[in-house]
N, C-alpha and C. Protein backbone atom coordinates (compact mmCIF):
# COMPACT_ATOMS: atom_id res chain seq x y z
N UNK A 1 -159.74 115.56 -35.01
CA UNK A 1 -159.45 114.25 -35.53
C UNK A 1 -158.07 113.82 -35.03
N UNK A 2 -157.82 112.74 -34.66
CA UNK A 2 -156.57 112.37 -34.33
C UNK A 2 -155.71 111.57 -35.57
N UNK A 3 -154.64 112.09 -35.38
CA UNK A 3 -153.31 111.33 -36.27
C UNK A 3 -152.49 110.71 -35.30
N UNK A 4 -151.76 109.21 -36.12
CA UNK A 4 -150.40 109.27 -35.50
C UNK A 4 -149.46 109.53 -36.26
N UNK A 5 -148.27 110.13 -35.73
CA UNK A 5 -147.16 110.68 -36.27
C UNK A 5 -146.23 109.55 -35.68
N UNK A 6 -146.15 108.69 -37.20
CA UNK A 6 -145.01 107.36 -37.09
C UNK A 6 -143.50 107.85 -37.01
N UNK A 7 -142.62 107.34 -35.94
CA UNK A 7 -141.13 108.00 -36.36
C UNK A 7 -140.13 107.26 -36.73
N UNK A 8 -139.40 107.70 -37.75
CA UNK A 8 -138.57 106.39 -39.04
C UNK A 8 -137.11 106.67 -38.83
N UNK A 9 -136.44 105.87 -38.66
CA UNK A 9 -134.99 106.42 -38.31
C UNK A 9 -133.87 105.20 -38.82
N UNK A 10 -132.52 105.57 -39.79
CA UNK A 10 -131.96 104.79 -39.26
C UNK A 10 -131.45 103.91 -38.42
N UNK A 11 -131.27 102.64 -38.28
CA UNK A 11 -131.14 101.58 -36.86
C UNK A 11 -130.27 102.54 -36.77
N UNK A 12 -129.81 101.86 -35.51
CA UNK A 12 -128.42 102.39 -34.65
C UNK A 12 -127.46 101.37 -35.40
N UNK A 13 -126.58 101.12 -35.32
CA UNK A 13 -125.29 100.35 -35.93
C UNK A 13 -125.27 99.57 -35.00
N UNK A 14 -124.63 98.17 -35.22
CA UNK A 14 -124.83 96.87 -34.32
C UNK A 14 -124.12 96.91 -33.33
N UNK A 15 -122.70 97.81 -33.59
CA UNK A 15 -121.33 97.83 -32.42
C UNK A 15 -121.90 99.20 -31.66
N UNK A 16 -122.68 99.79 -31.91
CA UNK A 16 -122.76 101.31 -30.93
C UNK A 16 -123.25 100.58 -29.50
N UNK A 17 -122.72 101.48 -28.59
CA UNK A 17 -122.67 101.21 -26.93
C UNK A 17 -124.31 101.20 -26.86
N UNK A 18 -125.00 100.38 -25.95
CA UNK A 18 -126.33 99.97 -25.23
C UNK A 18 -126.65 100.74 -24.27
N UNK A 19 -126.01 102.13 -24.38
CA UNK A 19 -126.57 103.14 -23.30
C UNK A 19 -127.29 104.16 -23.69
N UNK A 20 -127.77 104.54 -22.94
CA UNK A 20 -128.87 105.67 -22.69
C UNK A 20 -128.69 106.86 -23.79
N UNK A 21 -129.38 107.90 -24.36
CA UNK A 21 -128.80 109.07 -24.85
C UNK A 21 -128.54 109.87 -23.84
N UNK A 22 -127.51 110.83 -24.53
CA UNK A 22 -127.04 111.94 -23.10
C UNK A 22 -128.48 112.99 -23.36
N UNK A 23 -128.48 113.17 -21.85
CA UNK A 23 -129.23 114.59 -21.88
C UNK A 23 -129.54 115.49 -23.18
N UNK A 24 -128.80 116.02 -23.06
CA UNK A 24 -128.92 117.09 -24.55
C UNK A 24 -128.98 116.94 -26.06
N UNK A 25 -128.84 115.43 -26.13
CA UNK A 25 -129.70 114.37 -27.46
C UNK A 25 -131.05 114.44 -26.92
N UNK A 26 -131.73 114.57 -25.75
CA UNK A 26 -133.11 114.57 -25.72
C UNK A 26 -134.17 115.40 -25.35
N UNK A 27 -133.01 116.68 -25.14
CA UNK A 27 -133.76 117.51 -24.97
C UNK A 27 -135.13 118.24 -26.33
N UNK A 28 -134.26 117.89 -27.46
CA UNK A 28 -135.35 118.06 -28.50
C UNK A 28 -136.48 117.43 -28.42
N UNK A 29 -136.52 116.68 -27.78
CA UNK A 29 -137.83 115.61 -27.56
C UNK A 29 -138.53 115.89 -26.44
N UNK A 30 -137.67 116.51 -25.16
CA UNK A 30 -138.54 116.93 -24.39
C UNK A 30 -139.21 118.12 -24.62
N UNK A 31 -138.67 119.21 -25.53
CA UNK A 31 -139.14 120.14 -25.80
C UNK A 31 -140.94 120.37 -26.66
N UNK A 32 -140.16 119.18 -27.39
CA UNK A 32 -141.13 118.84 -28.68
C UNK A 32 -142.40 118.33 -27.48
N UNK A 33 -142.83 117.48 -27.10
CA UNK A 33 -143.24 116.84 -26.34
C UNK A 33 -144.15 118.07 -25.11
N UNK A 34 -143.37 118.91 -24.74
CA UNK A 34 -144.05 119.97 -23.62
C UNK A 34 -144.98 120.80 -24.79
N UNK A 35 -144.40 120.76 -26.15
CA UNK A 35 -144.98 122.10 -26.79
C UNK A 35 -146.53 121.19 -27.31
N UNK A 36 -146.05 119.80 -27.54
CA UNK A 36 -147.52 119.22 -27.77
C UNK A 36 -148.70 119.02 -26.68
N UNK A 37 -147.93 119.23 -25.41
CA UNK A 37 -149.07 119.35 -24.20
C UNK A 37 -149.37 120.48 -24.00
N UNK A 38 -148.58 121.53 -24.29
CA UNK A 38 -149.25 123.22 -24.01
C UNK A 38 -150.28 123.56 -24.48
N UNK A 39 -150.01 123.21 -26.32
CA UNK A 39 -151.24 123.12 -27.68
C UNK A 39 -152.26 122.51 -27.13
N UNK A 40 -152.32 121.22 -26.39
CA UNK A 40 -153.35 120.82 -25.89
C UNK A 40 -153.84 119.29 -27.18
N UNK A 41 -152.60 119.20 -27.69
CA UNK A 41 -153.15 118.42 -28.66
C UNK A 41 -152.85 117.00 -28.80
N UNK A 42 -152.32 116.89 -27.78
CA UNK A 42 -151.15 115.66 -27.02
C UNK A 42 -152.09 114.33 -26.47
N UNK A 43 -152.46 113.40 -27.38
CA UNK A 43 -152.92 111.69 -27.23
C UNK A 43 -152.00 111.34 -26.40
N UNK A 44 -151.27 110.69 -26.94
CA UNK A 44 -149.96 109.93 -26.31
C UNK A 44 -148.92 110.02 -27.14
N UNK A 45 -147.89 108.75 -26.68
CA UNK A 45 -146.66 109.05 -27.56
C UNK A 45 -145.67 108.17 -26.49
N UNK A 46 -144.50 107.13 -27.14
CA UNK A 46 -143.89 106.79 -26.79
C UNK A 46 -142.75 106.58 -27.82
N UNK A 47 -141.62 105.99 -26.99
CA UNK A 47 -140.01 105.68 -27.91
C UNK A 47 -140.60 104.27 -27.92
N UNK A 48 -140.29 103.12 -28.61
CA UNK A 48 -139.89 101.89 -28.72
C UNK A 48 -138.59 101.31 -28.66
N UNK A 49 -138.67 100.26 -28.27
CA UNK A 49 -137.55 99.80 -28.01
C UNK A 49 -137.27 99.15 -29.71
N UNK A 50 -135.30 99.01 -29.36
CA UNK A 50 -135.21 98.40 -30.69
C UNK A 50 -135.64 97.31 -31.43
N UNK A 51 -135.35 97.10 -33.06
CA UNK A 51 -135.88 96.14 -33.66
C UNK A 51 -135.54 94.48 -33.45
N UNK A 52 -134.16 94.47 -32.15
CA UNK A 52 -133.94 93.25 -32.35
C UNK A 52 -134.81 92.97 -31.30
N UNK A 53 -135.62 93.44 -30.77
CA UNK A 53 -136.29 93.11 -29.67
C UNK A 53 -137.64 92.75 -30.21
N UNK A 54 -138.06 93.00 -31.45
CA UNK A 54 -139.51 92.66 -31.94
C UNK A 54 -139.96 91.17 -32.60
N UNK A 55 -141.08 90.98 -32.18
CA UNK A 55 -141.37 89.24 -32.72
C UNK A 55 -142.57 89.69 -33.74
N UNK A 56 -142.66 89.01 -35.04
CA UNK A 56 -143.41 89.38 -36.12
C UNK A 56 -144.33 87.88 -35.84
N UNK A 57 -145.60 88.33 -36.00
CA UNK A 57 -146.63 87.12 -35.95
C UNK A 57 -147.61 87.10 -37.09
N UNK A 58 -147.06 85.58 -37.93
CA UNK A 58 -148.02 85.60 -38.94
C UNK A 58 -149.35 84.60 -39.23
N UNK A 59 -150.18 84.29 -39.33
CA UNK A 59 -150.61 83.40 -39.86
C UNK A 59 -151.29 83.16 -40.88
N UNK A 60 -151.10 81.77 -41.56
CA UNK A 60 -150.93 81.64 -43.14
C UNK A 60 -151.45 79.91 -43.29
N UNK A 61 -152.74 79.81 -43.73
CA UNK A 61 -153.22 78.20 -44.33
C UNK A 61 -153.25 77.85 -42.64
N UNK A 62 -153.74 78.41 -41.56
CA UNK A 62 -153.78 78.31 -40.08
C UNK A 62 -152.85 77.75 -39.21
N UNK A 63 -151.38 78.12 -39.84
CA UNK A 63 -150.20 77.90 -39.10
C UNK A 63 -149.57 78.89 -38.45
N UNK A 64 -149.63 79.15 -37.85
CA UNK A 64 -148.85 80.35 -36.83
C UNK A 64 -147.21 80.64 -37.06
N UNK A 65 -146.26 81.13 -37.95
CA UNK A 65 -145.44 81.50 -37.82
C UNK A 65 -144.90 82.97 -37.24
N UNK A 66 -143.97 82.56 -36.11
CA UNK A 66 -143.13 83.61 -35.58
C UNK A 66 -141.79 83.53 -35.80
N UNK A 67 -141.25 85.17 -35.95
CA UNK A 67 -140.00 85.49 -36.92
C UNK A 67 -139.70 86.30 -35.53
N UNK A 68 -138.28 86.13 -35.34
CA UNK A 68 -137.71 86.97 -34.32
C UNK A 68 -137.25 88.72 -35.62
N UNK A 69 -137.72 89.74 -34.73
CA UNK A 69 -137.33 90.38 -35.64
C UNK A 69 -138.79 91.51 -36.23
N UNK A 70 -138.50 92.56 -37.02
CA UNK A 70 -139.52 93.27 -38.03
C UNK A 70 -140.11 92.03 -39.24
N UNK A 71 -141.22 92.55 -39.30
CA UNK A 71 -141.24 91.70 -40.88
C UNK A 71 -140.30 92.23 -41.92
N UNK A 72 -141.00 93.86 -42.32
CA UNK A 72 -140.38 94.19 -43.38
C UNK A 72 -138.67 94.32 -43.34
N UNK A 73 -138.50 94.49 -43.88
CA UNK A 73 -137.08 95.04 -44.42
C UNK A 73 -136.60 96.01 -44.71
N UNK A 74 -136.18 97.14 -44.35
CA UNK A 74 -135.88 98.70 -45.23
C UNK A 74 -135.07 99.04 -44.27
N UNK A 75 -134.50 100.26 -45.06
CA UNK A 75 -133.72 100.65 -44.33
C UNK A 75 -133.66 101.89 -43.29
N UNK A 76 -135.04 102.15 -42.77
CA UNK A 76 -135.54 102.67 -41.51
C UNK A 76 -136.05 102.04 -41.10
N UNK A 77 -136.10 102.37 -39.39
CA UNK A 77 -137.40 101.74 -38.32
C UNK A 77 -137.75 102.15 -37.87
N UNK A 78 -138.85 101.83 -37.20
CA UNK A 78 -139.87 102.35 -36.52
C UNK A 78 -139.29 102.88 -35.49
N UNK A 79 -139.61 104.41 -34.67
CA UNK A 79 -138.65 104.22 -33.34
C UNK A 79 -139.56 104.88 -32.74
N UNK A 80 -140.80 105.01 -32.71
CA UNK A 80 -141.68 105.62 -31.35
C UNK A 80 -142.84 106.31 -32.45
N UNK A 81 -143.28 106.59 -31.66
CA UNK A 81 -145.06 107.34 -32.08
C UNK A 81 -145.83 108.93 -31.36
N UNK A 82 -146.56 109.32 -31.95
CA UNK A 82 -147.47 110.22 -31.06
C UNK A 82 -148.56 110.41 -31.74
N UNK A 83 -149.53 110.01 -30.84
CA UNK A 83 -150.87 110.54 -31.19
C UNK A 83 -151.58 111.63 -31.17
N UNK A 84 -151.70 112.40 -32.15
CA UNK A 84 -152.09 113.91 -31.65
C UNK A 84 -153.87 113.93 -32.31
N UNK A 85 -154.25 114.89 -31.38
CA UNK A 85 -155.93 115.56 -31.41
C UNK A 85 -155.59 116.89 -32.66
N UNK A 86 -155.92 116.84 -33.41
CA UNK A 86 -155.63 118.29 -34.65
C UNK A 86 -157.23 118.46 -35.11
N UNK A 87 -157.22 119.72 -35.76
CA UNK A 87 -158.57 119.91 -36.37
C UNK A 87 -158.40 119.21 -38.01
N UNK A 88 -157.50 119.39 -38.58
CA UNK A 88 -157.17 118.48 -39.66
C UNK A 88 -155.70 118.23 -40.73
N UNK A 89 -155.41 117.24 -41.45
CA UNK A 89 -154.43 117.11 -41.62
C UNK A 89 -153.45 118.31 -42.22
N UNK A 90 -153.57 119.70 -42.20
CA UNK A 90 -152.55 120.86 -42.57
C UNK A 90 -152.00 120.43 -40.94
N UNK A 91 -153.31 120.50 -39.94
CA UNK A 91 -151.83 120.93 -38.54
C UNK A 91 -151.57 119.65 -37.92
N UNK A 92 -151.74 118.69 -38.36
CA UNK A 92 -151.05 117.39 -38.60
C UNK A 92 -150.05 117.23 -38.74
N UNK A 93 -149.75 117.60 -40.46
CA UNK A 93 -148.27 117.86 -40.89
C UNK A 93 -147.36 119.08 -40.25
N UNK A 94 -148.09 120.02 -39.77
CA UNK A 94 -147.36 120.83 -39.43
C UNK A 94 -146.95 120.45 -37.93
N UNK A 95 -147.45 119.89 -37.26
CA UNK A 95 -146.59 118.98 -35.72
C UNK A 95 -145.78 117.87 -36.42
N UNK A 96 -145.93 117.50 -37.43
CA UNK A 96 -144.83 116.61 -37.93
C UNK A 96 -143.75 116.95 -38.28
N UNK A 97 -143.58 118.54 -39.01
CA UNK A 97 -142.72 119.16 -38.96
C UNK A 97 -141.72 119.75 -37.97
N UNK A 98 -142.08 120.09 -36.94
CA UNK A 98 -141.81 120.54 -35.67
C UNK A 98 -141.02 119.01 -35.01
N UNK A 99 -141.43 117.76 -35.29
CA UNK A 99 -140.73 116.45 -34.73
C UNK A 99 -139.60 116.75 -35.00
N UNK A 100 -138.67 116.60 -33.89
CA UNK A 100 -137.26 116.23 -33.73
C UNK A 100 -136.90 115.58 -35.01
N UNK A 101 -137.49 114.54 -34.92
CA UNK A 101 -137.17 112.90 -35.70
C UNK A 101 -136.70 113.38 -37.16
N UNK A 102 -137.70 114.36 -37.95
CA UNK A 102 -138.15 114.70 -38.98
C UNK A 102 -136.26 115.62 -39.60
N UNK A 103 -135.31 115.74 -38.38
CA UNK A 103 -134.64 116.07 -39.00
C UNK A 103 -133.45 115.43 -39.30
N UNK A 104 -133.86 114.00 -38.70
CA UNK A 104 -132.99 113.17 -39.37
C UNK A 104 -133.25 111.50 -40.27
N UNK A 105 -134.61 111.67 -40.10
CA UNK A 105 -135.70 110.58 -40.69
C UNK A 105 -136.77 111.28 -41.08
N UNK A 106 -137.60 110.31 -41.05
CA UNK A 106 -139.31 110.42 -41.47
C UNK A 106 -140.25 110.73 -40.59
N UNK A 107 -141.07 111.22 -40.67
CA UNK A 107 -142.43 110.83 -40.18
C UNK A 107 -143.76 110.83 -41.08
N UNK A 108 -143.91 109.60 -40.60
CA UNK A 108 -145.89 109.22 -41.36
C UNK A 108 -146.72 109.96 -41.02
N UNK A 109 -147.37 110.38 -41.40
CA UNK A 109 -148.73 111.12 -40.70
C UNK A 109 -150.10 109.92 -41.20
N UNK A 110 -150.31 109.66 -40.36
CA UNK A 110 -151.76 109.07 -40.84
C UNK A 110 -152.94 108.84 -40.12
N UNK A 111 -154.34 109.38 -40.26
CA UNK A 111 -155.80 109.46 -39.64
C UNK A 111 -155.69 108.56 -38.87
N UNK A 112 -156.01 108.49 -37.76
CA UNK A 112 -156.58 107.14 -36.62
C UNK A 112 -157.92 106.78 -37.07
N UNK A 113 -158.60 105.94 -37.20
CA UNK A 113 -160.03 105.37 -37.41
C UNK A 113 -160.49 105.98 -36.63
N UNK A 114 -161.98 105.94 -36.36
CA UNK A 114 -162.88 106.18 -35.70
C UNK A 114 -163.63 105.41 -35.59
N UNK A 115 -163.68 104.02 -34.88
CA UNK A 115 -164.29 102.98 -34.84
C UNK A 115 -165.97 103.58 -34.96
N UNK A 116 -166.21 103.82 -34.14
CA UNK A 116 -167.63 105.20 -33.46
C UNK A 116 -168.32 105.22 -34.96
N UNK A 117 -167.63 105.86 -35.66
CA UNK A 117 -168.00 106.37 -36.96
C UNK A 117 -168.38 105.23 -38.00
N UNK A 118 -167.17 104.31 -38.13
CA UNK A 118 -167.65 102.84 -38.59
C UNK A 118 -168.98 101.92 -38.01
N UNK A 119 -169.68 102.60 -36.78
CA UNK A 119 -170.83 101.47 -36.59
C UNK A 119 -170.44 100.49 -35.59
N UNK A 120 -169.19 100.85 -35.16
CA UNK A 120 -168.53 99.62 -34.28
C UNK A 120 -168.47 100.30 -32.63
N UNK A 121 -168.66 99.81 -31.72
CA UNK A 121 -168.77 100.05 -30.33
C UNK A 121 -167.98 99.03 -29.55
C-alpha cells in the first residue's frame, strides 16, 4: 500500500540568506533517501519550494478567488513529500521515523487512495 509521508517544518525566518543548504545539512536527506531506494520502497519524493511562492485557488458561489500565499495558517509548512510502497501502516510510521524532518518537525503519514479499488479507471 502506498503512503505519503507529509514534511512540516518551521518557515525559515524572512531575513535568512536565499541560499542553498551546505552540504552536510543534506546529507541526512541524502542518506534517508538512498536507504528508501535500497528497501525498495521508494514512490517518489520531492523538497518544495517556499510558501511565499504558493498561489491558493478557491472557488466559492462560482467565483474564482486567488490568494498569493498557503491558505491555512499555522505555524508549520509544508516542505516536501515522499511516497513510499509499505506492506502497512506499522512500516509506514516506522520510515517516518527514520525522516530527517521528524527531528525537527512533523511528519503526516497518510494512505494514498487507490482509485482502482474505488471503481474508478
Amino acid at each position: 500500500m502506498q503512503y505519503m509521508l507529509l514534511i512540516y517544518s518551521e518557515p525559515a525566518p524572512a531575513d535568512a540568506p536565499a541560499e542553498p543548504p551546505a552540504m552536510e545539512e543534506m546529507k541526512p536527506w541524502w542518506d534517508y533517501d538512498a536507504l528508501l531506494h535500497e528497501k525498495g520502497v521508494h514512490v517518489a519524493g520531492a523538497p518544495l519550494h517556499g510558501v511565499e511562492s504558493a498561489t491558493t485557488i478557491r472557488v466559492r458561489d462560482g467565483e474564482t478567488i486567488t490568494t498569493d500565499g498557503p491558505f491555512a495558517e499555522s505555524k508549520e509548512v509544508l516542505g516536501g513529500y515522499y511516497i513510499i510502497d509499505v506492506a502497512d501502516l506499522d512500516e509506514a510510521n516506522h520510515y517516518a521515523e527514520l525522516c530527517p524532518g521528524a527531528l525537527y518537525g512533523s511528519i503526516e503519514v497518510r494512505p494514498v487512495m487507490d482509485m482502482d479499488e474505488l471503481g474508478f479507471e
